[in-house]
Protein backbone atom coordinates (compact mmCIF):
# COMPACT_ATOMS: atom_id res chain seq x y z
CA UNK A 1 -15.69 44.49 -59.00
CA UNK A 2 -18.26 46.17 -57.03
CA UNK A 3 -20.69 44.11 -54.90
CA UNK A 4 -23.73 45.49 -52.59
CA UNK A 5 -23.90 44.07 -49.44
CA UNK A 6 -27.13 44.28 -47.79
CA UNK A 7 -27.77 46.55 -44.18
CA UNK A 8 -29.69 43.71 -42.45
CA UNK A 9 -26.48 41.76 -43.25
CA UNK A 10 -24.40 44.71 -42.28
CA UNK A 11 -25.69 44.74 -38.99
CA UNK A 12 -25.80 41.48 -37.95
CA UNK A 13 -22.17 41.27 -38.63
CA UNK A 14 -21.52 44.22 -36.75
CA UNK A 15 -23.41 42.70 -34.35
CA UNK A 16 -21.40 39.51 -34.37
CA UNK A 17 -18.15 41.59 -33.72
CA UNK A 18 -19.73 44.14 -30.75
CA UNK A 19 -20.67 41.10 -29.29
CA UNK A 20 -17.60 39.25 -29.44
CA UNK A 21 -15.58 41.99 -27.86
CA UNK A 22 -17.96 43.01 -25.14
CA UNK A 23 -19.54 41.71 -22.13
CA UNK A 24 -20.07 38.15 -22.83
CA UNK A 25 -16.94 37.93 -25.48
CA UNK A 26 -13.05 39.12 -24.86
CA UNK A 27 -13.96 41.40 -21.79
CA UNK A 28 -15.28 38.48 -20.35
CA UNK A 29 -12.43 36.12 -20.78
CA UNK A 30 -9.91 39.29 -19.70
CA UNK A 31 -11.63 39.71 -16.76
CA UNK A 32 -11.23 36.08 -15.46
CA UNK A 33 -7.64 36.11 -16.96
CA UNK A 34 -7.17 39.37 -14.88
CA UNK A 35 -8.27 38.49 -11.87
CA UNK A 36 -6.03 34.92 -11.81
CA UNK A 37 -3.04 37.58 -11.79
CA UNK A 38 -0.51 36.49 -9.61
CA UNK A 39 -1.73 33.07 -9.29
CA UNK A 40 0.30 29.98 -10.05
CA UNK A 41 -0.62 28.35 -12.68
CA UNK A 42 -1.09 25.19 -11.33
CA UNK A 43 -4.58 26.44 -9.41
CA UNK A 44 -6.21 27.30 -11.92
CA UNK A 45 -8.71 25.10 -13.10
CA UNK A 46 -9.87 23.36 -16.81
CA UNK A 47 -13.24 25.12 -16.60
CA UNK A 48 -11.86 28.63 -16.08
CA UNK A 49 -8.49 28.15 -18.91
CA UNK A 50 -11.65 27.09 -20.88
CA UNK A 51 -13.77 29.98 -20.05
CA UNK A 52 -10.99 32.44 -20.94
CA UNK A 53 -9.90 31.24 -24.04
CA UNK A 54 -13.08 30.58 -25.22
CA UNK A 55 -13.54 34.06 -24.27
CA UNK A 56 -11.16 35.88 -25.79
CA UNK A 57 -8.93 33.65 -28.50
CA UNK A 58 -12.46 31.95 -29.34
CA UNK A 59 -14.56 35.06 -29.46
CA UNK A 60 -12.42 36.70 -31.52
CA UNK A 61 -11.95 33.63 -34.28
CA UNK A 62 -15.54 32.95 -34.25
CA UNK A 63 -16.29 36.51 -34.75
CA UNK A 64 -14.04 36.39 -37.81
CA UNK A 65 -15.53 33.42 -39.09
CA UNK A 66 -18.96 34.43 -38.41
CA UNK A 67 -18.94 37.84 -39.52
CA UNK A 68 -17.63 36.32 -43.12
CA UNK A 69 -20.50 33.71 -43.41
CA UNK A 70 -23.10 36.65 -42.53
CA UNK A 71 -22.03 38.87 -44.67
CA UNK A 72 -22.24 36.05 -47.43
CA UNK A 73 -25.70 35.63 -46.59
CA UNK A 74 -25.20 32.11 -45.27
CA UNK A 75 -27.60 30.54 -43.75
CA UNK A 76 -27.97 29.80 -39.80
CA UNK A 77 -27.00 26.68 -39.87
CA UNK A 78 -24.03 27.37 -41.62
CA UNK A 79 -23.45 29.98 -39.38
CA UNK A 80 -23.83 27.91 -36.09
CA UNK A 81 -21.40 25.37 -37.58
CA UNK A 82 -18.92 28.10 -38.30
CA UNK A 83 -19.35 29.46 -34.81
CA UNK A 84 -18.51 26.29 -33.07
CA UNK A 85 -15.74 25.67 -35.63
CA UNK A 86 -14.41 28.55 -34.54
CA UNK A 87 -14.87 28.17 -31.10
CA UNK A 88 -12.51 24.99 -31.14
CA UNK A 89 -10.33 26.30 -33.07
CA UNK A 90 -9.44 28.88 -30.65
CA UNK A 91 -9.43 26.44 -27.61
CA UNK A 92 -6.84 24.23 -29.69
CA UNK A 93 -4.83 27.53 -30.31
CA UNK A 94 -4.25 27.98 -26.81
CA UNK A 95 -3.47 24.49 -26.07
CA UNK A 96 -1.07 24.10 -28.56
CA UNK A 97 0.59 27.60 -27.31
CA UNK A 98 0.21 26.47 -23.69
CA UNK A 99 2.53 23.01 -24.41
CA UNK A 100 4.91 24.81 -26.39
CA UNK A 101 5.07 27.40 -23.49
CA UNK A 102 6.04 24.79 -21.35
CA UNK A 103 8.75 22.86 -23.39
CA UNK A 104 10.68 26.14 -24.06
C-alpha cells in the first residue's frame, strides 16, 4: 500500500523533530541536567527536575506524538492536544522512574 504524503506536511514534521532535539528541546534539558552534575539530589529544585524532563523525556515523546498527527494531516488543535499529552506523559515517566529509583 503506497500512500503520498504531502512536503508541507513533510516539513513541518521534520520541523517538529529538529526542534525537539535542539536548542529549546533535549539540548536544553541536557544542559541543565549537566550542569547539576555532582550535586545532591536533594538541592535540586521541582522547577528545574521539571524543566529537564520536560526537556528531554517530554521533547522527545511529544515529538513522536506530534510528528504522527502532522504527518496525518491533523488539525492544530489536535495537534496542541497531542503535544501537551505528550508533554505529561513524559513528566509522569520520570516520576514514576524517579520513585522506583529510590525504593531499589
Amino acid at each position: 500500500m503506497e500512500t503520498h504524503v504531502s512536503h508541507e506536511r513533510t516539513v513541518r514534521g521534520v520541523k517538529e523533530l529538529a526542534k525537539s532535539i535542539g536548542t529549546n528541546g533535549l539540548v536544553a534539558g541536557q544542559a541543565m541536567d549537566l550542569s547539576g552534575e555532582g550535586l545532591d539530589q536533594n538541592d535540586a529544585g521541582v522547577e528545574e527536575l521539571e524543566f529537564i524532563h520536560v526537556h528531554k523525556t517530554g521533547s522527545l515523546l511529544e515529538a513522536s506524538a506530534v510528528t504522527r498527527v502532522v504527518i496525518g494531516g491533523g488539525l492544530e488543535k489536535e495537534v496542541e492536544k497531542i503535544r501537551r499529552l505528550a508533554t505529561c506523559i513524559g513528566l509522569l515517566f520520570q516520576v514514576v522512574e524517579i520513585e522506583n529509583l529510590l525504593w531499589i
